[in-house]
PDB file of N, CA and C in Angstrom:
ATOM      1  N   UNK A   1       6.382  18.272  57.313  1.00  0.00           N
ATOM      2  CA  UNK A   1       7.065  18.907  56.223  1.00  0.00           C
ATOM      3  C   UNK A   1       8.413  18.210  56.039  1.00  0.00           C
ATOM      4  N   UNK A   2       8.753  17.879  54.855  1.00  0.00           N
ATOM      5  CA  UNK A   2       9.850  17.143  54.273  1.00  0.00           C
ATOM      6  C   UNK A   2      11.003  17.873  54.029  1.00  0.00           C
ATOM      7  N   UNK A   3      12.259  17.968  54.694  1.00  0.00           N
ATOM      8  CA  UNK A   3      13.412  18.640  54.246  1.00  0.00           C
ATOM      9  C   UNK A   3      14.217  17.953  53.124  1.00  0.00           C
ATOM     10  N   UNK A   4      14.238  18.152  52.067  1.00  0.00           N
ATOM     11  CA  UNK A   4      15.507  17.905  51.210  1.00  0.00           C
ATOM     12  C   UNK A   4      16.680  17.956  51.042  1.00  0.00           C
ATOM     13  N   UNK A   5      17.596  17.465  51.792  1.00  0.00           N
ATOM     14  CA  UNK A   5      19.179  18.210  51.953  1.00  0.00           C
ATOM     15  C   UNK A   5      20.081  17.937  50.228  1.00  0.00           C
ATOM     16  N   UNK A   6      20.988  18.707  49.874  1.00  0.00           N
ATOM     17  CA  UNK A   6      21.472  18.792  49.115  1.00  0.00           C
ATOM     18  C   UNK A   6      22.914  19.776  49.315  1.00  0.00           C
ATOM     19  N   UNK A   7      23.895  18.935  48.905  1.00  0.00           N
ATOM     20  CA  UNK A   7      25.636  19.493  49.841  1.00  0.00           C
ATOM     21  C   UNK A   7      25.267  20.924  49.479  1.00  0.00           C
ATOM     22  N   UNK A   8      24.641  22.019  48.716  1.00  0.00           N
ATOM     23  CA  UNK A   8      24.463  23.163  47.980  1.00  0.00           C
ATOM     24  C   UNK A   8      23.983  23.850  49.102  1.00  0.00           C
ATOM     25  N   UNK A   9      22.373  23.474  48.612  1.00  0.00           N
ATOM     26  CA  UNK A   9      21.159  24.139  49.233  1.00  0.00           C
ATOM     27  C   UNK A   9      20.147  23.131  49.913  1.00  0.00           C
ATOM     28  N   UNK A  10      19.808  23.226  51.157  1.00  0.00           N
ATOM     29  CA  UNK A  10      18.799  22.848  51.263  1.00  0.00           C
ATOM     30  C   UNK A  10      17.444  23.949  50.687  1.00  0.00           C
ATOM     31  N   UNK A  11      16.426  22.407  50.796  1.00  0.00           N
ATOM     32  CA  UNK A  11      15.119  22.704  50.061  1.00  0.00           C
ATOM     33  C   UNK A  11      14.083  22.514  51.175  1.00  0.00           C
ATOM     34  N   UNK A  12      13.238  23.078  51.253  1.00  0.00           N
ATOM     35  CA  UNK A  12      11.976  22.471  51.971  1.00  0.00           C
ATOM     36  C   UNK A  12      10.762  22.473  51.509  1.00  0.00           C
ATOM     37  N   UNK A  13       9.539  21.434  51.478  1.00  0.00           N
ATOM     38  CA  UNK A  13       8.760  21.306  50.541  1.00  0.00           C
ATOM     39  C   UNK A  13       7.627  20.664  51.148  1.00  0.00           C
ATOM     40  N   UNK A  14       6.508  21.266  50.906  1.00  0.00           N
ATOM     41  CA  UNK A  14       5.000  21.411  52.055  1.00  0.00           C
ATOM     42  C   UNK A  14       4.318  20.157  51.415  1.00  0.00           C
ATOM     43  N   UNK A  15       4.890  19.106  50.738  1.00  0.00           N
ATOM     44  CA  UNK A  15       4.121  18.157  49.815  1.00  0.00           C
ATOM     45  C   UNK A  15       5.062  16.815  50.935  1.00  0.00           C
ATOM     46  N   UNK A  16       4.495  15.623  50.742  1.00  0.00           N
ATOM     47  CA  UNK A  16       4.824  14.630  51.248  1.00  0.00           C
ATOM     48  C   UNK A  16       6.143  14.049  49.959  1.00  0.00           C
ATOM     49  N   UNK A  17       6.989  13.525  50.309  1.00  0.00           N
ATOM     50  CA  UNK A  17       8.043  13.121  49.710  1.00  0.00           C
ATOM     51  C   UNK A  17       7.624  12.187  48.448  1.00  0.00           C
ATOM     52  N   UNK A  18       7.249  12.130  47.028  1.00  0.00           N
ATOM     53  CA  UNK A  18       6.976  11.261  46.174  1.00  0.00           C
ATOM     54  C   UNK A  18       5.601  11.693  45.584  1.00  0.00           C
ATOM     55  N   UNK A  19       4.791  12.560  45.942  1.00  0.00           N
ATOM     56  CA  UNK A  19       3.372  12.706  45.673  1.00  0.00           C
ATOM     57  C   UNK A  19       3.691  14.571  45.108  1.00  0.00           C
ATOM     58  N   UNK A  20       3.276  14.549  43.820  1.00  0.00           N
ATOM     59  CA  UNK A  20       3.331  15.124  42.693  1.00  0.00           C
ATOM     60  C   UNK A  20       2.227  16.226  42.782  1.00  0.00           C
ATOM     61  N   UNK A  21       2.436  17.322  42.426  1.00  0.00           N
ATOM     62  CA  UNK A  21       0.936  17.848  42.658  1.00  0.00           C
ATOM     63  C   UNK A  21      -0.439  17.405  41.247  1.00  0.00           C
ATOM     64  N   UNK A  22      -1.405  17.958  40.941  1.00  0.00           N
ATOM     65  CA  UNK A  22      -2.205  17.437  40.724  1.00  0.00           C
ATOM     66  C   UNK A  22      -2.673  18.600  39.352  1.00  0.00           C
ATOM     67  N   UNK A  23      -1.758  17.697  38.125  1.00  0.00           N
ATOM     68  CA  UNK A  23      -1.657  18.026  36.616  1.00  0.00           C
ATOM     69  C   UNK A  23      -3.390  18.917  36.075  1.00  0.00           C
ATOM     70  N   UNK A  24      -3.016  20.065  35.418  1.00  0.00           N
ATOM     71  CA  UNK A  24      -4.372  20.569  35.445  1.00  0.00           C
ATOM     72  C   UNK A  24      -4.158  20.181  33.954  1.00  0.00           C
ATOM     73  N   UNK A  25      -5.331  19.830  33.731  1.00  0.00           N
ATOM     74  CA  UNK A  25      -5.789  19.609  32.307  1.00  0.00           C
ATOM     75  C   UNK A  25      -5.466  20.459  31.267  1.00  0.00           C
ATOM     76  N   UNK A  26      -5.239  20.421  29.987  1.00  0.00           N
ATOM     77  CA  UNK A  26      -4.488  20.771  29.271  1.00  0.00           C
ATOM     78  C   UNK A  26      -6.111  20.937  27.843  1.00  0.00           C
ATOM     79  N   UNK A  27      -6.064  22.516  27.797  1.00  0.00           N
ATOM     80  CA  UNK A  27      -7.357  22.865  27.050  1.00  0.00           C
ATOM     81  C   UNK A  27      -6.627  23.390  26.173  1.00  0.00           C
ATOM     82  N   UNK A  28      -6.621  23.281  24.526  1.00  0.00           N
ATOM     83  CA  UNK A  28      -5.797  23.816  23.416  1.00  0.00           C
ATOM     84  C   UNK A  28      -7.049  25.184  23.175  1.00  0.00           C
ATOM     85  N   UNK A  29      -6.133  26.198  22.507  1.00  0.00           N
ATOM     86  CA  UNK A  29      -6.632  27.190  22.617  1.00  0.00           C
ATOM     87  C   UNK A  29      -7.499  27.543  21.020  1.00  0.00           C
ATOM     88  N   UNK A  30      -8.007  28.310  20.460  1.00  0.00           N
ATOM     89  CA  UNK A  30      -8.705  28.100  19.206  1.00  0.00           C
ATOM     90  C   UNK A  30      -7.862  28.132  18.164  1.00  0.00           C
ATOM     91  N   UNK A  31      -6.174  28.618  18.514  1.00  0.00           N
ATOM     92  CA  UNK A  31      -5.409  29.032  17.720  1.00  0.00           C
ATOM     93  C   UNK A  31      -4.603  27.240  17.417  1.00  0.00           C
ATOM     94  N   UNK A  32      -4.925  26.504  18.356  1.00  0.00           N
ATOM     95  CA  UNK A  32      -3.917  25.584  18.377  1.00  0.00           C
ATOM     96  C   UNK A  32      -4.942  24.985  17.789  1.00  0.00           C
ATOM     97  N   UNK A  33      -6.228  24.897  17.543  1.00  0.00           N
ATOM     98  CA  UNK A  33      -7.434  23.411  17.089  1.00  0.00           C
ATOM     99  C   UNK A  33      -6.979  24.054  15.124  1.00  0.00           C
ATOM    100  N   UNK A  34      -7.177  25.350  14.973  1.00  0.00           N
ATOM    101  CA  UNK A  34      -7.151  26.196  13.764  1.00  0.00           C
ATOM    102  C   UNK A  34      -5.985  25.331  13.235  1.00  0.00           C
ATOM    103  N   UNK A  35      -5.068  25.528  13.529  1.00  0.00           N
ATOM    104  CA  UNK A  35      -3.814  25.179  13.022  1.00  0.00           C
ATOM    105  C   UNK A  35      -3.389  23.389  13.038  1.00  0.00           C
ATOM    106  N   UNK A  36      -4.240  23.113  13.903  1.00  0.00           N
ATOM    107  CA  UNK A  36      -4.075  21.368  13.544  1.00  0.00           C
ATOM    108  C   UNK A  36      -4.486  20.801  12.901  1.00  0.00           C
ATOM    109  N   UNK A  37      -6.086  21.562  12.526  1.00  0.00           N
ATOM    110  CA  UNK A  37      -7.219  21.435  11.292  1.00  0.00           C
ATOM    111  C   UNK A  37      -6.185  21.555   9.936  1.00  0.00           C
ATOM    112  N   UNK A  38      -5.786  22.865  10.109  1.00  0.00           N
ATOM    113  CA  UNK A  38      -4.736  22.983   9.006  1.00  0.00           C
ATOM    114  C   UNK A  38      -3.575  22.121   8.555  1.00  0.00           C
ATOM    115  N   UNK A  39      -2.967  21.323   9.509  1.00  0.00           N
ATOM    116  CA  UNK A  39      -2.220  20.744   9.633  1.00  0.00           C
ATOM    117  C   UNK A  39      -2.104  19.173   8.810  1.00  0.00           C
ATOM    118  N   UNK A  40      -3.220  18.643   9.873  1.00  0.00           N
ATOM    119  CA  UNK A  40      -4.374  17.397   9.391  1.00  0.00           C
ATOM    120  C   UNK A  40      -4.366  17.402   7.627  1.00  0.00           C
ATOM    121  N   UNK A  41      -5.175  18.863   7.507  1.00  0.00           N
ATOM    122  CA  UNK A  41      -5.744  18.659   6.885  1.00  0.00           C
ATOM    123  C   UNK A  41      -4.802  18.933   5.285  1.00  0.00           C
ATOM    124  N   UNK A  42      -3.861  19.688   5.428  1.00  0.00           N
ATOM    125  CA  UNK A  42      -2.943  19.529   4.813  1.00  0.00           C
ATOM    126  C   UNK A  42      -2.199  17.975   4.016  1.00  0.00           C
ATOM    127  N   UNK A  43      -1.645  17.589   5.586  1.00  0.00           N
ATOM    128  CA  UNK A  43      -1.225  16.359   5.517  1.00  0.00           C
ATOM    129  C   UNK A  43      -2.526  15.216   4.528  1.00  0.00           C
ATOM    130  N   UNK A  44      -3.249  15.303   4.478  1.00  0.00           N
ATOM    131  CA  UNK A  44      -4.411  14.398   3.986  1.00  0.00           C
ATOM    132  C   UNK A  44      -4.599  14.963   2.449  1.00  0.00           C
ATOM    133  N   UNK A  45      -4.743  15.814   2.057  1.00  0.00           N
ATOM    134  CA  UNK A  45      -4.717  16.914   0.495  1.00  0.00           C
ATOM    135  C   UNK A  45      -3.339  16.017   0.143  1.00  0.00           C
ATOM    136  N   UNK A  46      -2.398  16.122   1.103  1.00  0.00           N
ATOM    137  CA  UNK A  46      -0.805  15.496   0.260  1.00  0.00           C
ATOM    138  C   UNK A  46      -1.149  13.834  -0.022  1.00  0.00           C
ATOM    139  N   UNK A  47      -1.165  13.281   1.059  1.00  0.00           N
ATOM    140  CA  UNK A  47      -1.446  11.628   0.914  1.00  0.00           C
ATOM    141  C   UNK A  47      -2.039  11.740  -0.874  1.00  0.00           C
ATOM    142  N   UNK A  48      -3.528  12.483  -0.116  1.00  0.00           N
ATOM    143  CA  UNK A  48      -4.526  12.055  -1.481  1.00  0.00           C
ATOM    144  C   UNK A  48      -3.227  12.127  -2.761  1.00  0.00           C
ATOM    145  N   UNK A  49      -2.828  13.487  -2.914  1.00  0.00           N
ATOM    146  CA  UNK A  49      -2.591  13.626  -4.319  1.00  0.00           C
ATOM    147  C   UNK A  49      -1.308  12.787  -5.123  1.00  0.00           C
ATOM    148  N   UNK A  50      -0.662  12.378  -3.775  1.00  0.00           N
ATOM    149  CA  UNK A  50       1.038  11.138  -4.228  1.00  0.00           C
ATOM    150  C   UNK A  50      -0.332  10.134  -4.451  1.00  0.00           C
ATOM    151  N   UNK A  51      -1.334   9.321  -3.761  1.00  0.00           N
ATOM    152  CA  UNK A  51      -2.046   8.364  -4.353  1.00  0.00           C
ATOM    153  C   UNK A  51      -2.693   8.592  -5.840  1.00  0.00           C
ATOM    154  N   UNK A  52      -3.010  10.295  -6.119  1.00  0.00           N
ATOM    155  CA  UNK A  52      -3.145   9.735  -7.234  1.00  0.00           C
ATOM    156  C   UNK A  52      -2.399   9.831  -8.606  1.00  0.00           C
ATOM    157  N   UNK A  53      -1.162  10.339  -7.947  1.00  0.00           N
ATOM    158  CA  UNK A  53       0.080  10.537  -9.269  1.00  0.00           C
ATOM    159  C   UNK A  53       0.615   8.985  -9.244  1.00  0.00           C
ATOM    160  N   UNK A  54       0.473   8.314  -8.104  1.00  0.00           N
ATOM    161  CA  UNK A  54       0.985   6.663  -8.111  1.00  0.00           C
ATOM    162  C   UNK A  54      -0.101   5.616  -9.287  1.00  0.00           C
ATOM    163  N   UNK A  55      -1.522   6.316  -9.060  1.00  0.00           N
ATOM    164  CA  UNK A  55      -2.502   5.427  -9.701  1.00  0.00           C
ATOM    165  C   UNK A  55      -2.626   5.858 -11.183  1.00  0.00           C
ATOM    166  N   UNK A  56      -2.458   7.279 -11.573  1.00  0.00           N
ATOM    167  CA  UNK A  56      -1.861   7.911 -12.773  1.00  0.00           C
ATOM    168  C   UNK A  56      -0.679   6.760 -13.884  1.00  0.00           C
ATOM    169  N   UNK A  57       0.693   7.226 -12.559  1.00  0.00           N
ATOM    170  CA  UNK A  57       1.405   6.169 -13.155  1.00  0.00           C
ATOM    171  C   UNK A  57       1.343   4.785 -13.377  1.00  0.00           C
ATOM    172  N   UNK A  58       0.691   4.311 -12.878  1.00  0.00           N
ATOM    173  CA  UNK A  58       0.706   2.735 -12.778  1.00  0.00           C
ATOM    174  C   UNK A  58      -0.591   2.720 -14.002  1.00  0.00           C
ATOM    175  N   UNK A  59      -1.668   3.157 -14.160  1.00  0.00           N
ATOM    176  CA  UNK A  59      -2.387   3.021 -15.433  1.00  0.00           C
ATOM    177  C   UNK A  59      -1.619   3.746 -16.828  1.00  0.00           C
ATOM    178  N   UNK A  60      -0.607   4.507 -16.876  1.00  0.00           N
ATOM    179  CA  UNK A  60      -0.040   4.787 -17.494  1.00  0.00           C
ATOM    180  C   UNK A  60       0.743   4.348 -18.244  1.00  0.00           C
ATOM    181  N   UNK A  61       1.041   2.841 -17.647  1.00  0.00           N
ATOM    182  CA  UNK A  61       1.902   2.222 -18.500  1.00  0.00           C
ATOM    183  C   UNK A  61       1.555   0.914 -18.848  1.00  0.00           C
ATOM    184  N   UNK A  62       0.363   1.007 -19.249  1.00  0.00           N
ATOM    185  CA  UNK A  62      -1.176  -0.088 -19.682  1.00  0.00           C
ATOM    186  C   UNK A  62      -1.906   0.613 -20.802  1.00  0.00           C
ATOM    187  N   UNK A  63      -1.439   2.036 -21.231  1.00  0.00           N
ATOM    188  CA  UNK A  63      -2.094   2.811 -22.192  1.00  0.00           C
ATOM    189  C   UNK A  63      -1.702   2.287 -23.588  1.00  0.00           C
ATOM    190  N   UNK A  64      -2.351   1.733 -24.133  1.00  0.00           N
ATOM    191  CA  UNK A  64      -2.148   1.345 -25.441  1.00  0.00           C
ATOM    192  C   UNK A  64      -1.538   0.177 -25.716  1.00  0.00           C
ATOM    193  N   UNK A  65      -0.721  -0.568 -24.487  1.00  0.00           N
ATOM    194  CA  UNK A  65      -0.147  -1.835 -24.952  1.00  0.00           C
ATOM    195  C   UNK A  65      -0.564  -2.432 -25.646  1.00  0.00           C
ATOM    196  N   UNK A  66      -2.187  -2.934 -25.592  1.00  0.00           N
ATOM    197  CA  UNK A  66      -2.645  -4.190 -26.473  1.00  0.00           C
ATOM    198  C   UNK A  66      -3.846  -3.488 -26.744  1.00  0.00           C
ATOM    199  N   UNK A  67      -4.257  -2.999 -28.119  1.00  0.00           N
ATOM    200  CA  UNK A  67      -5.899  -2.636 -28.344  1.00  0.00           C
ATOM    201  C   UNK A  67      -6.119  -3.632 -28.436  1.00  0.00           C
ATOM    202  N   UNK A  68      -7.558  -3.591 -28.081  1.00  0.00           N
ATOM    203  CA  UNK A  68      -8.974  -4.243 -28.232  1.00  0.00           C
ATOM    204  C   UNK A  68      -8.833  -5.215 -29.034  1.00  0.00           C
ATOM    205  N   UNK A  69      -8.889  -6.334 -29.506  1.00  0.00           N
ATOM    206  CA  UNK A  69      -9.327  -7.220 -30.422  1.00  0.00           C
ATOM    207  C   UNK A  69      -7.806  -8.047 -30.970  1.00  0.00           C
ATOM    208  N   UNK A  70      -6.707  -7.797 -30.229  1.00  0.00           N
ATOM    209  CA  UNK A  70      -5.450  -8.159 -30.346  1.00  0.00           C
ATOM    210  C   UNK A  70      -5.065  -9.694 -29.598  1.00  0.00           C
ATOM    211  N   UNK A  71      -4.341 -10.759 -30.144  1.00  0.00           N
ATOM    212  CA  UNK A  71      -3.775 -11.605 -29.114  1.00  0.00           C
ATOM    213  C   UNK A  71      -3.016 -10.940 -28.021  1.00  0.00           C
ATOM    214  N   UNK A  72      -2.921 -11.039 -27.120  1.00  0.00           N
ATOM    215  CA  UNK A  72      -1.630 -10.483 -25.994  1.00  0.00           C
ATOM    216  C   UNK A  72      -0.436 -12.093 -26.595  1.00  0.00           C
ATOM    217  N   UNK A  73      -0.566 -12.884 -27.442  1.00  0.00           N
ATOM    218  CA  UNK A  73       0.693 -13.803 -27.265  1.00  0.00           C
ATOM    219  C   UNK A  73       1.183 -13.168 -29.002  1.00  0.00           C
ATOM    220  N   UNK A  74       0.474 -13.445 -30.018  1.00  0.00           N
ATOM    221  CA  UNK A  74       1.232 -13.429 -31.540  1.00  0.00           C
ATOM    222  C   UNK A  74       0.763 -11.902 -31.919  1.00  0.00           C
ATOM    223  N   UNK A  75      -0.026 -11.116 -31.538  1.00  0.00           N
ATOM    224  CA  UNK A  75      -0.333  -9.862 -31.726  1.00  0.00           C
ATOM    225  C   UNK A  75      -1.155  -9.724 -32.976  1.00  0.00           C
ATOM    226  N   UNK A  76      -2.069 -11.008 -32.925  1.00  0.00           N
ATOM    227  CA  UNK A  76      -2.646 -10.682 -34.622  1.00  0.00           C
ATOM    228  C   UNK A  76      -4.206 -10.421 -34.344  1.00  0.00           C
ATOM    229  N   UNK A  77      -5.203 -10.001 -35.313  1.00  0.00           N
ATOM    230  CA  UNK A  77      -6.212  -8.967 -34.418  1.00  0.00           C
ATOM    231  C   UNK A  77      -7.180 -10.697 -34.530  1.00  0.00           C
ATOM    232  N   UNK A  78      -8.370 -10.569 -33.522  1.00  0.00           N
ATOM    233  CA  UNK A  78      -8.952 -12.169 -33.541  1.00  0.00           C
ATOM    234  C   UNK A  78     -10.303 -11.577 -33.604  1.00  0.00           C
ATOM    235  N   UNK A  79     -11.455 -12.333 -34.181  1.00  0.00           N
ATOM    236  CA  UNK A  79     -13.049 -12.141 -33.564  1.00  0.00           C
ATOM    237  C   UNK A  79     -13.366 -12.622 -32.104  1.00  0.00           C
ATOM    238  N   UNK A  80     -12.287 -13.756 -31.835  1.00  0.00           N
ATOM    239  CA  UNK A  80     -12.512 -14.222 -30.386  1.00  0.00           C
ATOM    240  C   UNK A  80     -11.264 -14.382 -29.690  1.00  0.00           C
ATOM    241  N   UNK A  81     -11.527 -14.012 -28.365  1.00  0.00           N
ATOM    242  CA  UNK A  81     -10.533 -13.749 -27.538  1.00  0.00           C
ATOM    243  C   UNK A  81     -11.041 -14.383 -26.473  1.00  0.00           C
ATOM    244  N   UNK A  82     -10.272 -15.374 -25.504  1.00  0.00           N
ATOM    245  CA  UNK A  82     -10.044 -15.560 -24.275  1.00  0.00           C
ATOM    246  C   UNK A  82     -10.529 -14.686 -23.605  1.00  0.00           C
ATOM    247  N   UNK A  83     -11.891 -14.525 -22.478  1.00  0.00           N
ATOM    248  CA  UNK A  83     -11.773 -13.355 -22.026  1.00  0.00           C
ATOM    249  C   UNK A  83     -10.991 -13.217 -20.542  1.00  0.00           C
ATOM    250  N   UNK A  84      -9.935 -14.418 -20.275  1.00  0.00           N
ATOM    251  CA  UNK A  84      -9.133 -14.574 -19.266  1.00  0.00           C
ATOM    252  C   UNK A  84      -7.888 -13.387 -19.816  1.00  0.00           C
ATOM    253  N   UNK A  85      -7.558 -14.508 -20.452  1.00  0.00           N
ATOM    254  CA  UNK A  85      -6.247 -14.738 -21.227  1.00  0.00           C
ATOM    255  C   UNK A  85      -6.251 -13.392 -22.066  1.00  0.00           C
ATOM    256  N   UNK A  86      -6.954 -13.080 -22.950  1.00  0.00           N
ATOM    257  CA  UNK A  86      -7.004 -12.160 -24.033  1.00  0.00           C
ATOM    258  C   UNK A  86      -5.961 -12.898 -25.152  1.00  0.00           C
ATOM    259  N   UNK A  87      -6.555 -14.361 -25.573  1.00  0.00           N
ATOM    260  CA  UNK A  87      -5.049 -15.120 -26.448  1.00  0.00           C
ATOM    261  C   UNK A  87      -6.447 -15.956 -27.477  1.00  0.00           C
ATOM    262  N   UNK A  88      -6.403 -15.534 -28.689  1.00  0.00           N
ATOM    263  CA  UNK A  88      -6.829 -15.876 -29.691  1.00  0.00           C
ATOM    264  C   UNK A  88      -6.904 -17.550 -29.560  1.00  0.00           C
ATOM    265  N   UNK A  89      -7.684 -17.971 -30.419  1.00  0.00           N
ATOM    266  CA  UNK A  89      -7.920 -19.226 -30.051  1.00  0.00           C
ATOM    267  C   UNK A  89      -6.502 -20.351 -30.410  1.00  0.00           C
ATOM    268  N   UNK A  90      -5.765 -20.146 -31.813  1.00  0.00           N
ATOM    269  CA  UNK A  90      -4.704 -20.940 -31.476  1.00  0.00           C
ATOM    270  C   UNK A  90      -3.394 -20.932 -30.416  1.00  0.00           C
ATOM    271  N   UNK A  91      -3.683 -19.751 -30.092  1.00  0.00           N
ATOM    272  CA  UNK A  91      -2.404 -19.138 -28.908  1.00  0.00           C
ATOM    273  C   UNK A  91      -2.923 -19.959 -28.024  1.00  0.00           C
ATOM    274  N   UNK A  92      -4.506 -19.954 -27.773  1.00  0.00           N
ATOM    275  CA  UNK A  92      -4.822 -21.216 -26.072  1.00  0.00           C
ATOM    276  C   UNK A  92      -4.915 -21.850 -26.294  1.00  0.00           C
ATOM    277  N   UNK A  93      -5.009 -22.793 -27.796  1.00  0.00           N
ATOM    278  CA  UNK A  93      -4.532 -24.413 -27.722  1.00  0.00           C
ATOM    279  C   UNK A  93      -3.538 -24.621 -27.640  1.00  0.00           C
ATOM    280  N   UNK A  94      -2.499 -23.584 -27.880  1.00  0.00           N
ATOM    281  CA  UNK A  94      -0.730 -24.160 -27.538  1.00  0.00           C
ATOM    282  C   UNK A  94      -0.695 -23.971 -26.305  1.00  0.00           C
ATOM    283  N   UNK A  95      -1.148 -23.250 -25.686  1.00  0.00           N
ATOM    284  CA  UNK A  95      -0.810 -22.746 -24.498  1.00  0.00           C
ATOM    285  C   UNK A  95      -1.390 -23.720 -23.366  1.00  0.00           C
ATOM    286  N   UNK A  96      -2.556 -24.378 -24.154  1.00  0.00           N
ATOM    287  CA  UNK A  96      -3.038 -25.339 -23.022  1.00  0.00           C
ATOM    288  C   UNK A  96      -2.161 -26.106 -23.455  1.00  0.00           C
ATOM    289  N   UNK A  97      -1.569 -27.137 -24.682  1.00  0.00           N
ATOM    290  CA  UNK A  97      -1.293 -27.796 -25.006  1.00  0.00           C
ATOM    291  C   UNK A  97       0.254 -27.968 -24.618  1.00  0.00           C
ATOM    292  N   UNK A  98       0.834 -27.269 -23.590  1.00  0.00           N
ATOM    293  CA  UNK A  98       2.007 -26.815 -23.318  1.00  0.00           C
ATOM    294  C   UNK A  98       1.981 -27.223 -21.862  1.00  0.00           C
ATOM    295  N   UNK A  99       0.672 -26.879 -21.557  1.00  0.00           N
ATOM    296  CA  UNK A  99       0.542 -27.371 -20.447  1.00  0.00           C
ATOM    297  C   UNK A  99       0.689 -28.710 -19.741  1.00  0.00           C
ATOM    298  N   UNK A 100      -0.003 -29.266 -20.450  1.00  0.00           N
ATOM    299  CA  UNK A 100      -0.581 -30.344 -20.734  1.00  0.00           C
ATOM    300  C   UNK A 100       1.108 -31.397 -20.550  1.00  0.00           C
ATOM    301  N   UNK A 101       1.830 -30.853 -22.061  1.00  0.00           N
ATOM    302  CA  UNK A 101       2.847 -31.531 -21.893  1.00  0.00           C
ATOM    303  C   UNK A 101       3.874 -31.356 -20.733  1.00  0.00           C
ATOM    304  N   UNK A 102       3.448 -30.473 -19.981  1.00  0.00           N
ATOM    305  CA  UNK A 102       4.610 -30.210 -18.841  1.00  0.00           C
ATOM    306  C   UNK A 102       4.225 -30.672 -17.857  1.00  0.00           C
ATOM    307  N   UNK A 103       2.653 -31.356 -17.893  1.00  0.00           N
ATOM    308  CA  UNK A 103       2.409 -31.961 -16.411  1.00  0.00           C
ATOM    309  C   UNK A 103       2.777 -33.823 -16.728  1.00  0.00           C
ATOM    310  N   UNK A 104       2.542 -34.037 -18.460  1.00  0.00           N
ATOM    311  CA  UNK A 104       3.012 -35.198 -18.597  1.00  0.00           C
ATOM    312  C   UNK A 104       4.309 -35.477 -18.247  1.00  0.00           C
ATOM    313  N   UNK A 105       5.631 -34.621 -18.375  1.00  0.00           N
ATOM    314  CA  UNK A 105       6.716 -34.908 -18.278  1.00  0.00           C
ATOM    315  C   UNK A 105       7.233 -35.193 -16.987  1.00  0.00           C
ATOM    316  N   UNK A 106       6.091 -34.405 -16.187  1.00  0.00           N
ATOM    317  CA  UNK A 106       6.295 -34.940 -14.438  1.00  0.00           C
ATOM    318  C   UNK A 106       5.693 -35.782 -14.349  1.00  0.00           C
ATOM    319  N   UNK A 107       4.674 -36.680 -14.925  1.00  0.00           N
ATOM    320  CA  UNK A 107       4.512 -37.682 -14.258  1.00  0.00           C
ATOM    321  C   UNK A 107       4.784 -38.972 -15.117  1.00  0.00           C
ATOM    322  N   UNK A 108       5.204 -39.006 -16.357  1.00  0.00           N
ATOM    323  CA  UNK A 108       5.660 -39.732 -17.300  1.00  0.00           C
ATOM    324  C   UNK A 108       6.966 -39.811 -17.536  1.00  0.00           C
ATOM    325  N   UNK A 109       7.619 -38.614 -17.374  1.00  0.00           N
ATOM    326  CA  UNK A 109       8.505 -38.787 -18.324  1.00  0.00           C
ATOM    327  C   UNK A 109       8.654 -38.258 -19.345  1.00  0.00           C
ATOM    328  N   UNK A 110       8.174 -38.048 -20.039  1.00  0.00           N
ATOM    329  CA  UNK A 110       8.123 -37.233 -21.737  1.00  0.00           C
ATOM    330  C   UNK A 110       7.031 -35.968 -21.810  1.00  0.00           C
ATOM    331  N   UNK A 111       7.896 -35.535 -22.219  1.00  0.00           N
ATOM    332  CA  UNK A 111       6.951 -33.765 -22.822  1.00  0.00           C
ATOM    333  C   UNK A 111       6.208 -34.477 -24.068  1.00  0.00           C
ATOM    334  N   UNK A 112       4.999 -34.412 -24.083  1.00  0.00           N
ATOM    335  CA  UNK A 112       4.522 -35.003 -25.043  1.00  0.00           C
ATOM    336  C   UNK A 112       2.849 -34.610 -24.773  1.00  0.00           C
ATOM    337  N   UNK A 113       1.739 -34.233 -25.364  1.00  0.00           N
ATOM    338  CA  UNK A 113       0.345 -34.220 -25.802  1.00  0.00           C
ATOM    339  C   UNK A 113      -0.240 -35.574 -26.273  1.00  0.00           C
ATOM    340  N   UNK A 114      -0.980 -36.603 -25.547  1.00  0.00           N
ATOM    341  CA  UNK A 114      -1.947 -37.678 -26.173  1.00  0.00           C
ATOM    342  C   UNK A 114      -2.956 -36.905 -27.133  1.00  0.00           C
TER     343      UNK A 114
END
C-alpha cells in the first residue's frame, strides 16, 4: 500500500502508485440518443435549407438576363446562336477575328487578321 504524503494531509491508497482504476464504459441513456437524433437532425434540416436559399440566390440572378434567341454580345434576337458562346454569328466572327489578331501581335508584331 502506497502512502501519499502531502504538508496538509496525508493520503493512503490501496492502488499501486500510477495505475488508474478501470474506466466503465459509458452507455447514453434513451434520453441522450432522443435528443442527439434531434440535435443531428436539426443541424442537417438547417445546412439543407441555407443550401437552398444559396442555390435560390445564385439562380436568381440569371433570371431573365438574356432570353432565348438573343446575342449575349449586341443583344439583337438571331435564328442561330453559338451554342457555346450564345453570340450570333457576326459577334463570333469578330470575336474569333479578335482573336486571331491578338495572337498575331505576339508573334508578329501587328494586331492585324490575314
Amino acid at each position: 500500500m502506497t502512502t501519499i504524503f502531502d504538508s496538509a494531509v496525508s493520503v493512503k491508497s490501496d492502488r499501486p502508485f500510477g495505475i488508474l482504476p478501470a474506466r466503465e464504459r459509458f452507455i447514453p441513456s434513451q434520453a441522450d440518443l432522443d435528443w442527439a437524433a434531434q440535435a443531428f437532425g436539426d443541424a442537417e434540416a438547417d445546412r439543407e435549407l441555407e443550401e437552398r436559399a444559396l442555390q435560390a440566390r445564385w439562380d436568381a440572378q440569371f433570371d431573365g438576363t438574356f432570353p432565348a434567341g438573343l446575342c449575349e454580345m449586341c443583344g439583337e434576337p438571331s435564328d442561330w446562336l453559338d451554342p457555346t458562346h450564345k453570340l450570333c454569328g457576326e459577334c463570333l466572327t469578330a470575336a474569333e477575328n479578335s482573336t486571331i489578331a491578338i495572337q498575331n501581335r505576339f508573334a508578329m508584331g501587328q494586331y492585324r487578321v490575314f
